[in-house]
Protein backbone atom coordinates (compact mmCIF):
# COMPACT_ATOMS: atom_id res chain seq x y z
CA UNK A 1 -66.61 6.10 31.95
CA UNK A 2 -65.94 5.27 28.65
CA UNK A 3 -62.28 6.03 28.41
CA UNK A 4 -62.21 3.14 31.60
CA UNK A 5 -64.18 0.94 29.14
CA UNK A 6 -61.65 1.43 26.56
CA UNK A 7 -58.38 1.23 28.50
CA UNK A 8 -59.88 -2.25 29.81
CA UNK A 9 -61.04 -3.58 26.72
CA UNK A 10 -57.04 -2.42 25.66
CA UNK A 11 -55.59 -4.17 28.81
CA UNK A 12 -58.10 -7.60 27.45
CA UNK A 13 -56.13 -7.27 24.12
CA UNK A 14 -52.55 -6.79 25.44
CA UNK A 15 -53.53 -9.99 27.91
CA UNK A 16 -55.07 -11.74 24.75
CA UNK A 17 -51.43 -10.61 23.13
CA UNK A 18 -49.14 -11.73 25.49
CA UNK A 19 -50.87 -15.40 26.42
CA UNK A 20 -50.78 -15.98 22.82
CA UNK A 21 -47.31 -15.59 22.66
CA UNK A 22 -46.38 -17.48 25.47
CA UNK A 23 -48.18 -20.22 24.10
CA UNK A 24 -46.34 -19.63 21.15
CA UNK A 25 -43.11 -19.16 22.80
CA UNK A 26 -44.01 -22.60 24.86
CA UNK A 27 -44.83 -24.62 22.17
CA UNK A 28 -41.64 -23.69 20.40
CA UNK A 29 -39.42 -24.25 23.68
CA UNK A 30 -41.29 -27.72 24.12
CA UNK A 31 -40.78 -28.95 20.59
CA UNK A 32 -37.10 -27.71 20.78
CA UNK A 33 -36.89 -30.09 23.76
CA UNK A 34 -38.27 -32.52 21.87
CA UNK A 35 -36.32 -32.80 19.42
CA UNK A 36 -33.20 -32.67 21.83
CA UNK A 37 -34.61 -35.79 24.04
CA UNK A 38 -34.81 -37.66 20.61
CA UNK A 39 -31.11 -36.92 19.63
CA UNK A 40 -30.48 -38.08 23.45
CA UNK A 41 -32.45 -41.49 23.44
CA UNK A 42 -31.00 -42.30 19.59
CA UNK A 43 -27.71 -41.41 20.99
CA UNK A 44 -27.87 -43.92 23.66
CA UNK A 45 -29.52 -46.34 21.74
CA UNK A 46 -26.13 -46.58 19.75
CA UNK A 47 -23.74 -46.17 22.74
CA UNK A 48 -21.23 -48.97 23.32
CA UNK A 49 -23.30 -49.89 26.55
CA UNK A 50 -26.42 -50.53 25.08
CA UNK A 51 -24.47 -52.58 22.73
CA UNK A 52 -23.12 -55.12 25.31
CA UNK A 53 -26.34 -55.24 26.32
CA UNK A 54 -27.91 -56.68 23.37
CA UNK A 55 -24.75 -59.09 22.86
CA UNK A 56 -25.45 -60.24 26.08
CA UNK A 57 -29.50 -60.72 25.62
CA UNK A 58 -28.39 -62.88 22.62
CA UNK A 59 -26.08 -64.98 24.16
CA UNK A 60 -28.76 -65.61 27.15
CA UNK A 61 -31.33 -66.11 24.49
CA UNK A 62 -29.22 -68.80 22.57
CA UNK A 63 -28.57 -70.60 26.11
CA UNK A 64 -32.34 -70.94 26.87
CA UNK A 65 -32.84 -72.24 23.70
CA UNK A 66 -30.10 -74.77 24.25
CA UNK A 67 -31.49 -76.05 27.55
CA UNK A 68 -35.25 -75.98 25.88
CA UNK A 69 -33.93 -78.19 23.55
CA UNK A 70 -32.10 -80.75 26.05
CA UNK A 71 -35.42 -80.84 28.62
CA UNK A 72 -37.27 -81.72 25.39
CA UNK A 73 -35.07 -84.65 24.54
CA UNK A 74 -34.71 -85.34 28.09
CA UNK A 75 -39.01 -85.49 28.45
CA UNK A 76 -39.17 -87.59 24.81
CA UNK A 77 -37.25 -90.35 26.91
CA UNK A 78 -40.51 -90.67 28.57
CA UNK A 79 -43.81 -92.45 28.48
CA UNK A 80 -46.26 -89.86 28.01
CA UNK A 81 -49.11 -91.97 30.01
CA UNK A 82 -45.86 -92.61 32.71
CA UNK A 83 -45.95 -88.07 32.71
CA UNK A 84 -49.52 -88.12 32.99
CA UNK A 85 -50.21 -90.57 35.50
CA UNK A 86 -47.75 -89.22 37.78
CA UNK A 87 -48.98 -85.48 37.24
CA UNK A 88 -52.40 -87.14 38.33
CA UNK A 89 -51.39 -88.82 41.64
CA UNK A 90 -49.94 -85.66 42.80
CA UNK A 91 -52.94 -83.57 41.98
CA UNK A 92 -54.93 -86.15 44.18
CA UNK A 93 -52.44 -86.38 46.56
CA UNK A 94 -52.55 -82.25 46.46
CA UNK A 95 -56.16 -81.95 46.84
CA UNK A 96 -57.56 -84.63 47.93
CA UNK A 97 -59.98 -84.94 45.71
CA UNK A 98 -60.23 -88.46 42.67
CA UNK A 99 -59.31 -87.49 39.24
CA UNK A 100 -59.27 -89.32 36.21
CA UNK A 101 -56.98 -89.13 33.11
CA UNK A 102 -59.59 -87.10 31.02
CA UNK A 103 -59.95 -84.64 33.77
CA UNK A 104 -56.05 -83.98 33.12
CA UNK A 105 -56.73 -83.86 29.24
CA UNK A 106 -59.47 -81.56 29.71
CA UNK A 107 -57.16 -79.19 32.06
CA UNK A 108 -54.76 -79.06 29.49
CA UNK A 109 -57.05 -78.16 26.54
CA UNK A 110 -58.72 -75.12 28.71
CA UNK A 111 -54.95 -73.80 29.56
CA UNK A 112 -53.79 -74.01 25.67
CA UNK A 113 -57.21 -72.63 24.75
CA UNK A 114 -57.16 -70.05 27.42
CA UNK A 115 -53.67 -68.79 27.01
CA UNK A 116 -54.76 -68.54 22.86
CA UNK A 117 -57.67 -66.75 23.97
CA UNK A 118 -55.71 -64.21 25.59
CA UNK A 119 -52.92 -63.52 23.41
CA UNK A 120 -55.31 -62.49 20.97
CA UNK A 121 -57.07 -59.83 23.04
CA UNK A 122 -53.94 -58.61 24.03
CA UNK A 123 -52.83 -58.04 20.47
CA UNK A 124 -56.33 -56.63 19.46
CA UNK A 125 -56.36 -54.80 22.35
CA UNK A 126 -52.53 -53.16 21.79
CA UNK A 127 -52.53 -49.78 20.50
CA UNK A 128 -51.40 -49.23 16.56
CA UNK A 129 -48.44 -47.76 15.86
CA UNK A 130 -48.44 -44.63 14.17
CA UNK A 131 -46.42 -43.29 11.82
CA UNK A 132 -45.86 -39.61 11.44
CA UNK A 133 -44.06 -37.82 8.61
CA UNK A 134 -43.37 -34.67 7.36
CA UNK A 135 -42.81 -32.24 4.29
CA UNK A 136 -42.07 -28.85 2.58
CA UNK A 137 -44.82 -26.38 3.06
CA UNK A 138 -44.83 -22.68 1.92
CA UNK A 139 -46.60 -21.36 5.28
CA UNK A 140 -47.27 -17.99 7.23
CA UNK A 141 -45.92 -18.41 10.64
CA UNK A 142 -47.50 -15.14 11.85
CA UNK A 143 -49.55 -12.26 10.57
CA UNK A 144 -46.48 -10.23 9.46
CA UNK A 145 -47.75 -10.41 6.06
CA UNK A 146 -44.83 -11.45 3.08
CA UNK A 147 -42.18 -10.85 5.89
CA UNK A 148 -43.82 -14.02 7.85
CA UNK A 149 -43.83 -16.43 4.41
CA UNK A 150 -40.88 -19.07 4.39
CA UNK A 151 -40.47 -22.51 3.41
CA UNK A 152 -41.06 -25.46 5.96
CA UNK A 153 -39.14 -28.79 6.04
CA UNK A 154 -40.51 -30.63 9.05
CA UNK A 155 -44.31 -29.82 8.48
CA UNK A 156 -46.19 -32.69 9.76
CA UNK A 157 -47.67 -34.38 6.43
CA UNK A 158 -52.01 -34.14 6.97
CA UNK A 159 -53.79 -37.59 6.91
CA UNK A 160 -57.52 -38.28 6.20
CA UNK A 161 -59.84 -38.03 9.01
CA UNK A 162 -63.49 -37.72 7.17
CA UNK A 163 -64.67 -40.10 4.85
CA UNK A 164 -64.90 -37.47 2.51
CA UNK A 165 -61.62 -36.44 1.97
CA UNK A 166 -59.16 -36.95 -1.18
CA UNK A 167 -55.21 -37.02 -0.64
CA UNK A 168 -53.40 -35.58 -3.17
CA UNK A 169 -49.71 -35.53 -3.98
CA UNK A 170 -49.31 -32.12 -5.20
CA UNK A 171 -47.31 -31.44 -8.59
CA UNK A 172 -47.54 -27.54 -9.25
CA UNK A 173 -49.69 -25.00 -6.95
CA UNK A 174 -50.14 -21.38 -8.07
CA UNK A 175 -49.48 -18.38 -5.65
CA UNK A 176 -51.75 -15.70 -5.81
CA UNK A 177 -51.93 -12.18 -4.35
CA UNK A 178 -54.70 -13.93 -2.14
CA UNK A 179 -51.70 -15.72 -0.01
CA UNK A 180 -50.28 -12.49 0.92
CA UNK A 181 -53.42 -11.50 2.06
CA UNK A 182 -53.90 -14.24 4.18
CA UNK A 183 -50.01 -13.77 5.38
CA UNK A 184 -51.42 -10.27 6.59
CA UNK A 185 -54.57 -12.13 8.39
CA UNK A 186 -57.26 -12.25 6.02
CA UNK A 187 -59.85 -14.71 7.33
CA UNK A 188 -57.66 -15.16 10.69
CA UNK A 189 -61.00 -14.81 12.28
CA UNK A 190 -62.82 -17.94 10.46
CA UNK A 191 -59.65 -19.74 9.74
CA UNK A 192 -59.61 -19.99 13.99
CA UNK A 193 -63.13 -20.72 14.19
CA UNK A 194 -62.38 -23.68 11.99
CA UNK A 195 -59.50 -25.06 13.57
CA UNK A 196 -61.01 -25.36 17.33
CA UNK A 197 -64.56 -26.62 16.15
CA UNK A 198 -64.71 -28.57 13.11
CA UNK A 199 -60.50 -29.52 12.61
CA UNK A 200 -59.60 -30.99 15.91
CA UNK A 201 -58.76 -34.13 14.63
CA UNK A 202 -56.03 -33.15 12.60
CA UNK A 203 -55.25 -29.59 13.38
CA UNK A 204 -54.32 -28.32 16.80
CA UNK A 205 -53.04 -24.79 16.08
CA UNK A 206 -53.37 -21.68 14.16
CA UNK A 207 -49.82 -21.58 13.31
CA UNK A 208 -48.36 -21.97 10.74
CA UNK A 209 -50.56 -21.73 7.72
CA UNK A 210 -49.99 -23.34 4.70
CA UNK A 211 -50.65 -20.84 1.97
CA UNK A 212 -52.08 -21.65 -1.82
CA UNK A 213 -55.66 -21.76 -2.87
CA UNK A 214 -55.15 -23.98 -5.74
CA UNK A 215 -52.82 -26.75 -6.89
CA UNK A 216 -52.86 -30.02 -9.59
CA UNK A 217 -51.49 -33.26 -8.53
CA UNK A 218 -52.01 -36.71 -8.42
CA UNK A 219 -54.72 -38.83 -6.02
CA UNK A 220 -52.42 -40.79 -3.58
CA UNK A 221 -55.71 -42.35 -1.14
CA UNK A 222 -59.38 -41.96 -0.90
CA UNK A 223 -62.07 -41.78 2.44
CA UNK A 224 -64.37 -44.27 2.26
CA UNK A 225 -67.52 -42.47 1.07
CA UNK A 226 -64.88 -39.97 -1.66
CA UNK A 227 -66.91 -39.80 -5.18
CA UNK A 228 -67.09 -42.62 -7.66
CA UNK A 229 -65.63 -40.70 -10.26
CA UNK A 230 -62.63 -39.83 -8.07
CA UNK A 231 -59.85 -42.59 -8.27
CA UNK A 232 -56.40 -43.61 -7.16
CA UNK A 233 -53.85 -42.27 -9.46
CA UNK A 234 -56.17 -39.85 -11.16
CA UNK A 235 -54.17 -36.56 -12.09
CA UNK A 236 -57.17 -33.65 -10.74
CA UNK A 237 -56.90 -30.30 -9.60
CA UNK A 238 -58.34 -28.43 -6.38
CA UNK A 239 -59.59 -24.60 -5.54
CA UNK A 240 -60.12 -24.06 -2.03
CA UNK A 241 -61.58 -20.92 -0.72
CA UNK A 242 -59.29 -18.05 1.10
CA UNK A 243 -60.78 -18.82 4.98
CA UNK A 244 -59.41 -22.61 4.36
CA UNK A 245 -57.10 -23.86 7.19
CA UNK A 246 -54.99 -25.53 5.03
CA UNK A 247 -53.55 -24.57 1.72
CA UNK A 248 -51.67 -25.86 -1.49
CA UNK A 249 -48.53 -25.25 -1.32
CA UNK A 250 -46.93 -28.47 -0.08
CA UNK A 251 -46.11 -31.57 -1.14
CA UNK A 252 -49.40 -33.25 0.18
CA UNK A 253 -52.73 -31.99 1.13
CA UNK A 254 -56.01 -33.79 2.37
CA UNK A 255 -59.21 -31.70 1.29
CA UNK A 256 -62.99 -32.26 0.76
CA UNK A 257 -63.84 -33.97 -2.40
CA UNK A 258 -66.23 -30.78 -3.42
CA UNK A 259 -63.02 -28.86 -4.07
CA UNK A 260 -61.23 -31.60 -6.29
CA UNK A 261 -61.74 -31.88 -10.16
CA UNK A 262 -60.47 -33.92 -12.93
CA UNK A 263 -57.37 -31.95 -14.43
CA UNK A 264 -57.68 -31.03 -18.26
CA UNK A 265 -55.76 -33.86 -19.87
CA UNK A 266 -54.45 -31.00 -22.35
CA UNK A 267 -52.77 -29.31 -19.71
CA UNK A 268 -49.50 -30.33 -17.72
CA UNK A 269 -49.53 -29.51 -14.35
CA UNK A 270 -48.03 -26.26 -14.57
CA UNK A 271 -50.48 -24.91 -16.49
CA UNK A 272 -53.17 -26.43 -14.86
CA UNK A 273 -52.26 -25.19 -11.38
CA UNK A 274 -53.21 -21.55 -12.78
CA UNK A 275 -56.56 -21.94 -13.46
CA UNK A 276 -58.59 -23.60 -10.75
CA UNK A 277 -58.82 -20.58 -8.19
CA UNK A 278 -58.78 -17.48 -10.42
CA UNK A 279 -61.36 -19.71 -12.88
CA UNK A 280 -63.55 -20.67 -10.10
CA UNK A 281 -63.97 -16.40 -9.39
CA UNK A 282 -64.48 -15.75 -13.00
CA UNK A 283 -66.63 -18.29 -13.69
CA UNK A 284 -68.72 -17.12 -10.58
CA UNK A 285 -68.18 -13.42 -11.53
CA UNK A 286 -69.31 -14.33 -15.27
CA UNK A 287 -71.83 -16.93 -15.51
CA UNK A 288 -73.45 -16.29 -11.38
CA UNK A 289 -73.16 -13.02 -10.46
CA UNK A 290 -73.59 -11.58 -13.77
CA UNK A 291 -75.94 -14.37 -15.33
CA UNK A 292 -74.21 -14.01 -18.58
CA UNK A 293 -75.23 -16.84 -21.78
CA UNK A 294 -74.83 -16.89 -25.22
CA UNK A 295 -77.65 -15.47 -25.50
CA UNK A 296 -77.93 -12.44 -23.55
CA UNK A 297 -74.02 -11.54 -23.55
CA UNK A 298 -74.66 -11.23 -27.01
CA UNK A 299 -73.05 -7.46 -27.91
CA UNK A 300 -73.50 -6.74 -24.53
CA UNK A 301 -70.51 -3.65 -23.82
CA UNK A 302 -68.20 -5.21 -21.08
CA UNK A 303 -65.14 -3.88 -19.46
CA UNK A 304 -62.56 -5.32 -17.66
CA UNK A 305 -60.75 -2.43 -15.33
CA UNK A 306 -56.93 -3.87 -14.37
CA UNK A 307 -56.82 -6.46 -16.37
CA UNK A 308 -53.14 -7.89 -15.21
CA UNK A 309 -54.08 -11.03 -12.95
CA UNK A 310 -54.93 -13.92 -14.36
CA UNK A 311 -58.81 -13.62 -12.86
CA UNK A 312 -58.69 -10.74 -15.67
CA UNK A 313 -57.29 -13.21 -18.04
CA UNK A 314 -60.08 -15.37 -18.23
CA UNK A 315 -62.66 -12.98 -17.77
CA UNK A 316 -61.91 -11.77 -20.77
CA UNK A 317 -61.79 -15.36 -22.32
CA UNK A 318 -64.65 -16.38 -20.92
CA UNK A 319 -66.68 -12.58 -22.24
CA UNK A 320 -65.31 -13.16 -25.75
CA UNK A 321 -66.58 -17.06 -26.09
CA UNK A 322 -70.02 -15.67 -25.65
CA UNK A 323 -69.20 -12.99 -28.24
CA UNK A 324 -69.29 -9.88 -25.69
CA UNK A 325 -68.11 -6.87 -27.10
CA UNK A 326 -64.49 -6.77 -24.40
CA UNK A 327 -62.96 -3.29 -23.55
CA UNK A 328 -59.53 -4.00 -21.17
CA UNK A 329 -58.37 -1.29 -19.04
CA UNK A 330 -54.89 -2.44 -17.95
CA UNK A 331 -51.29 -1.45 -17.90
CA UNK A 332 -49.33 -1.12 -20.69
CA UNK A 333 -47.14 -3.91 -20.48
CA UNK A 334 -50.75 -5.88 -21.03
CA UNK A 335 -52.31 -4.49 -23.21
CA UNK A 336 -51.34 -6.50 -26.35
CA UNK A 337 -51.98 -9.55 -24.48
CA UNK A 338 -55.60 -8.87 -23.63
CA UNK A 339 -55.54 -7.81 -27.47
CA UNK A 340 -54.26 -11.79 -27.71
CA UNK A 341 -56.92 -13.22 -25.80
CA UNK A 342 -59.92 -11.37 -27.76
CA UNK A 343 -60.04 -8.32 -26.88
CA UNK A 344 -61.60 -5.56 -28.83
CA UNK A 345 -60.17 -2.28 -27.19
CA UNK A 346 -57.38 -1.86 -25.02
CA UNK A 347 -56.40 1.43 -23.16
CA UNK A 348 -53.66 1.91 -20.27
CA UNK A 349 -54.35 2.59 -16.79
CA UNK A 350 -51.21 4.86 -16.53
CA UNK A 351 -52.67 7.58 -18.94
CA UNK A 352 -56.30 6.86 -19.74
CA UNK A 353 -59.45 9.47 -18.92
CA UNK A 354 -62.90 8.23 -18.07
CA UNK A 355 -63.64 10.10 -21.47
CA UNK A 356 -61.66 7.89 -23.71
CA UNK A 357 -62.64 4.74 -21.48
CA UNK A 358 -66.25 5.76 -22.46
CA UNK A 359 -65.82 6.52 -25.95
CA UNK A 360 -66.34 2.97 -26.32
CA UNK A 361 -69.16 2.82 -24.79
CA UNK A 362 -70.70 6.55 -24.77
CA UNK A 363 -73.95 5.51 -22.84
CA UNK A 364 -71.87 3.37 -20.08
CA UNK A 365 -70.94 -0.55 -20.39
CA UNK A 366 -73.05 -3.18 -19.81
CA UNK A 367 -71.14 -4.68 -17.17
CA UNK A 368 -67.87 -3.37 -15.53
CA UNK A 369 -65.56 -6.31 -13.58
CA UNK A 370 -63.40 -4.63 -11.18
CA UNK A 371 -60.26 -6.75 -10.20
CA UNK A 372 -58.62 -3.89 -8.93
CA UNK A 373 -59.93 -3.89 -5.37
CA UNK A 374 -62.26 -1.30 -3.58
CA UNK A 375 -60.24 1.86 -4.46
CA UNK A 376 -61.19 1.30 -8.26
CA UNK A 377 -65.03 0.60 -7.21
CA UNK A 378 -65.76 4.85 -7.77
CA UNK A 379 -64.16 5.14 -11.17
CA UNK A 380 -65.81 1.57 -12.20
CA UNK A 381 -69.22 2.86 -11.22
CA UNK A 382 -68.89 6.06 -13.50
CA UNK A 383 -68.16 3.83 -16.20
CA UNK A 384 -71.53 1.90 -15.96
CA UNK A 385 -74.66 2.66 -17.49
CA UNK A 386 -77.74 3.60 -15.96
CA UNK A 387 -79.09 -0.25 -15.98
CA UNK A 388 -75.70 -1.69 -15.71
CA UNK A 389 -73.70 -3.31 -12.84
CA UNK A 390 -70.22 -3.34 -11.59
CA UNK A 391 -69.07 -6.77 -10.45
CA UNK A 392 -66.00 -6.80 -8.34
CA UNK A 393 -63.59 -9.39 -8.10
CA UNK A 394 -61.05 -10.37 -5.37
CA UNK A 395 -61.06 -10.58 -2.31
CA UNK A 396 -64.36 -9.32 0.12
CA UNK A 397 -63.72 -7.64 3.33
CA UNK A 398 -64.45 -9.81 6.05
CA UNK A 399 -65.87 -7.60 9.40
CA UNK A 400 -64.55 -10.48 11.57
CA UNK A 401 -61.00 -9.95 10.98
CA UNK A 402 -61.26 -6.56 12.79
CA UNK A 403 -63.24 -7.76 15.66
CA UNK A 404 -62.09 -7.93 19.35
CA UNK A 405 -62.22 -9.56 22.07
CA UNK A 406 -66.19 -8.84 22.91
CA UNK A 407 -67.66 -8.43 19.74
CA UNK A 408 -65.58 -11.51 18.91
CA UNK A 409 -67.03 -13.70 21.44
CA UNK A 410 -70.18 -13.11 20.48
CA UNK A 411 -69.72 -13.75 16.90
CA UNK A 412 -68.00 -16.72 17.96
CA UNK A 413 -71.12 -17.79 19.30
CA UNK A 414 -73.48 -17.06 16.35
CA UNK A 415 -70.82 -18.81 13.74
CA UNK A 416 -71.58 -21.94 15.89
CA UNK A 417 -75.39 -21.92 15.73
CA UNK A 418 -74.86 -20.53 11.96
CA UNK A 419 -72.91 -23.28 10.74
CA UNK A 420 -74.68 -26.06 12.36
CA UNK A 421 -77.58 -25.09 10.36
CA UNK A 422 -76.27 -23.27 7.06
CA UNK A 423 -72.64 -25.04 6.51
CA UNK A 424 -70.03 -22.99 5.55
CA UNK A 425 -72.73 -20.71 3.64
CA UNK A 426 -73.00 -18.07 6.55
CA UNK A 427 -69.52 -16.29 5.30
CA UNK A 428 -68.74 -17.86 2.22
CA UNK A 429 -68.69 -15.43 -0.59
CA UNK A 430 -66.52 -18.20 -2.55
CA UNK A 431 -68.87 -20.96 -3.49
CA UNK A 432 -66.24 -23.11 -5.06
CA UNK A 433 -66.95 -26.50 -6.12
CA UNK A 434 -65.99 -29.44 -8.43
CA UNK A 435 -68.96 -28.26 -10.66
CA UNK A 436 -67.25 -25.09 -11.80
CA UNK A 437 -63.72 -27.21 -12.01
CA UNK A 438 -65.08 -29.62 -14.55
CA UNK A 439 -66.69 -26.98 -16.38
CA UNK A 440 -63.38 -25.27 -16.41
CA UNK A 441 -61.61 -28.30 -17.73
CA UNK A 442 -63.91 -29.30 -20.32
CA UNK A 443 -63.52 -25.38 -21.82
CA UNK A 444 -59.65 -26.07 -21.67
CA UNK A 445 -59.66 -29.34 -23.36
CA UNK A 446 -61.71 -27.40 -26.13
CA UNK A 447 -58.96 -25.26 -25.80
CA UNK A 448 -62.04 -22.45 -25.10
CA UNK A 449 -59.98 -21.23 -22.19
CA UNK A 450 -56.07 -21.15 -22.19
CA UNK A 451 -53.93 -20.76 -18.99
CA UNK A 452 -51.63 -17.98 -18.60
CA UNK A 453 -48.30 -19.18 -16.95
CA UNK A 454 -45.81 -16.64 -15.66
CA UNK A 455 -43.28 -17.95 -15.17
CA UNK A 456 -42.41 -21.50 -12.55
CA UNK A 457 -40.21 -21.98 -9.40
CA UNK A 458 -39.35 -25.00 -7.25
CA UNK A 459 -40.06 -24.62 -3.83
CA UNK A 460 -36.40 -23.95 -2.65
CA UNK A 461 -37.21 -20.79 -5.06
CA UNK A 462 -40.12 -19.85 -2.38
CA UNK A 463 -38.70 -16.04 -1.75
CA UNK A 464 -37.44 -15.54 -5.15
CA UNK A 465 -41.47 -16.35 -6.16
CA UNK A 466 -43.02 -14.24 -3.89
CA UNK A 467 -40.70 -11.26 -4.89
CA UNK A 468 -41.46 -11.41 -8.39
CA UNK A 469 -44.69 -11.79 -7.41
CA UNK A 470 -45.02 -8.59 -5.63
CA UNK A 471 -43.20 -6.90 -8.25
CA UNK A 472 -46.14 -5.94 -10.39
CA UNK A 473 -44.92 -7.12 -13.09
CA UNK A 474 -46.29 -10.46 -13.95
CA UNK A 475 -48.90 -11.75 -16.30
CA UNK A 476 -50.95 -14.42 -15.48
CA UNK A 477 -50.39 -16.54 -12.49
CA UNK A 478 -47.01 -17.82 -10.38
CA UNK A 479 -46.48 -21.05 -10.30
CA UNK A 480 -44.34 -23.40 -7.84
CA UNK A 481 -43.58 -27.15 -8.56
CA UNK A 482 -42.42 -29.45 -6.16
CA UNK A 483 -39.72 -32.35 -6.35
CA UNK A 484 -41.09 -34.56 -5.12
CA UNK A 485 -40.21 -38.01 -6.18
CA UNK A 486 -42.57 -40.44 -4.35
CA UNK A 487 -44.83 -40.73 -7.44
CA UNK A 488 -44.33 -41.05 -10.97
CA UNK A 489 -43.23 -38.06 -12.89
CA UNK A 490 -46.26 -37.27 -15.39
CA UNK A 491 -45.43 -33.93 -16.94
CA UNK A 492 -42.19 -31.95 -17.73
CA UNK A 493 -41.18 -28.88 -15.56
CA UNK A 494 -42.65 -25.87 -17.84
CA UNK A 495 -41.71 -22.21 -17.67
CA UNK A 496 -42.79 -18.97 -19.58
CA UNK A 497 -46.23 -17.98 -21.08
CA UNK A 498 -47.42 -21.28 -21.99
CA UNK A 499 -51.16 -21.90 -23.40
């Protein structure tokens, strides 16, 4: 019995498989005859043919215009009374019944009247037209994971459908670790959920996704009910959480006013595209989950385990401005960098013991952040003391993403009656907001927190980014800048570690 269970709940999934790519494969065929009917219907447009024809529509044209003009001189030759009293002794004539020169008058007026009537509903009335264009986007186009990442010309550019929502010409976005994630299906689960019941408007499929959680641009046009603080032409900066339909690397993007901030006016946009997402987790990590102050971080031991992204980074800025005692655990290559930022002991992950980590700290730290994933979570707990607590940071496991087809319906079902009532709440582990972005920025134009900038590409660069990316062997954050040229040009292309 239950190896029939499981070969039909396999034969659902292969069915599942198989209609989703013919849709896919349709949609694909459909736009690719699309696109072929256009190049047909221009091509006409511009034949010799169609070119008589309009010659000949203009010559007609100018001869009814010709003969307008000589009935017109030809009627001015005329008592108007003589017109009028002739087009009322054939209406009488006609009908049989007496009319009088204001009855004609009055006739008149209603047709003029009328016919004005009418020509505005039929303009009210006439559909608008609607003008659709596109852009680059970094996107996913399956769950193939950095294999399915490419660059997109022809992505159709988002426009705002809440009154909420802030448009944003997009400068410099950071990739993170987080997009390759999401390339590999991370949040596929809520990211669908999303996109059939709360994006129909402007989103009609699941592919592709536009990768980037965080970006700094420029504010190109506002929803009606966007806050007062939020302006045309304001430079701000955005973190959007990982389950997010629609990311930041493009040229344009349309998001939620909760996830937009002002951008630090010391910054440029380079540098400010690194902070926003990896400060919105440490800020969380630090001053939430934590509940750290200047008061009770004071001498508190604190360790940072893999401290090579730039989460790690500003963890350990944001531990040494409340004058934490910081221990980094990170590779080599790091190490004197952490030392930079404020560290007070450094020790490589290629070669350290737990011994020497706690000979810091003989009686365990305070408060161990993890940011290198679950396999670390063992090691960080033996380094934590009796009353202390390990914090991780990155990316939680979401159950959904492994659910099929039955347990998926029915969790379907509950995210519907969940978010009516609770919001996004019911799975988001990421409460970003533009609280934590202006507290970011106002630590960064008291130069209390200072971006770490890789190094920058432009977004014909997209593979080349994503490969030095995965090389393990940045520090800090990736950024990409795009060219585009529709706005002014605020801030200089930057490059290197830049604070």
């Amino acid at each position: 019995m239950g190896k029939t269970i499981t070969d039909l709940y396999n034969g659902f999934e292969t069915f599942k498989v198989l209609i989703t790519s013919a849709l896919e494969n349709g949609t694909i065929a459909f736009d690719r005859w699309s696109d072929q009917m256009h190049q047909l219907v221009l091509e006409t447009w511009n034949s010799r043919s169609i070119q008589n024809l309009h010659e000949g529509i203009h010559v007609g044209w100018e001869q009814f215009l010709e003969a307008w003009l000589q009935a017109k001189c030809t009627l001015q030759q005329y008592d108007l009374n003589f017109v009028v009293d002739a087009l009322q002794s054939k209406i009488i004539y006609l009908t049989g019944n007496s009319f009088n020169r204001s009855h004609v008058y009055i006739g008149f007026a209603g047709l003029f009247v009328g016919s004005g009537v009418g020509f505005l509903i039929g303009i009210s009335i006439k559909p608008s037209s609607i003008t659709v264009t596109h852009m680059k986007a970094a996107s996913a186009t399956s769950y193939n994971g950095a294999e399915s990442i490419t660059l997109l010309e022809d992505v159709v550019t988002p426009k705002i459908t809440e009154s909420n929502q802030v448009m944003i010409m997009v400068r410099a976005a950071a990739i993170d670790p987080m997009d390759i994630l999401v390339a590999s299906g991370y949040g596929s689960f809520i990211r669908k959920f999303l996109i059939k019941h709360t994006l129909r408007k402007s989103m009609h499929r699941e592919f592709p996704i536009i990768l980037g959680r965080d970006c700094s641009g420029v504010v190109i046009d506002l929803g009606s009910d966007v806050r007062r603080d939020i302006n045309i032409n304001d430079e701000v900066w955005v973190s959007l959480p990982p389950w997010s339909p629609c990311g930041t690397l493009c040229e344009t993007i349309v998001v939620s006013d909760k996830y937009v901030g002002h951008k630090p006016q010391t910054l440029t946009h380079e540098q400010a595209a690194t902070l926003p997402y990896s400060g919105s987790l440490a800020w969380l990590a630090v001053f939430q989950t934590a509940n750290l102050n200047p008061m009770t971080a004071m001498d508190k031991k604190i360790i940072v385990y893999c401290g090579d992204t730039g989460t790690s980074s500003i963890i350990v800025q944001l531990c040494c401005y409340l004058k934490a005692d910081v221990t980094v655990a990170c590779p080599s290559r790091v190490c004197y960098f952490m030392k930079y930022l404020g560290a007070t002991t450094t020790y490589e992950t290629e070669t350290v013991s737990i011994d020497q980590l706690l000979s810091a700290a003989p009686s365990g730290y305070d408060y161990v952040f993890n940011t290198a994933g679950e396999l670390r979570y063992s090691l960080c707990k033996q380094l934590c003391s009796a009353c202390g607590m390990v914090i991780p940071i990155g990316p939680h496991r979401l159950p959904s993403d492994s659910f099929g087809l039955f347990r998926g319906f029915f969790y379907m079902q509950w995210l519907r009656l969940a978010y009516m009532f609770k919001g996004n709440k019911c799975w988001d582990h990421y409460e970003f907001n533009s609280t934590i972005l202006n507290e970011l920025a106002s630590m960064a134009n008291d130069y209390v927190l200072k971006p770490v900038l890789d190094k920058t590409f432009m977004e014909h660069e997209l593979e080349r980014a994503f490969k030095h990316l995965q090389s393990r062997q940045t520090i800090g954050k990736v950024v990409m800048r795009f060219s585009n040229l529709n706005g002014p040009t605020l801030m200089p292309r930057s490059s290197g570690i830049l604070f």
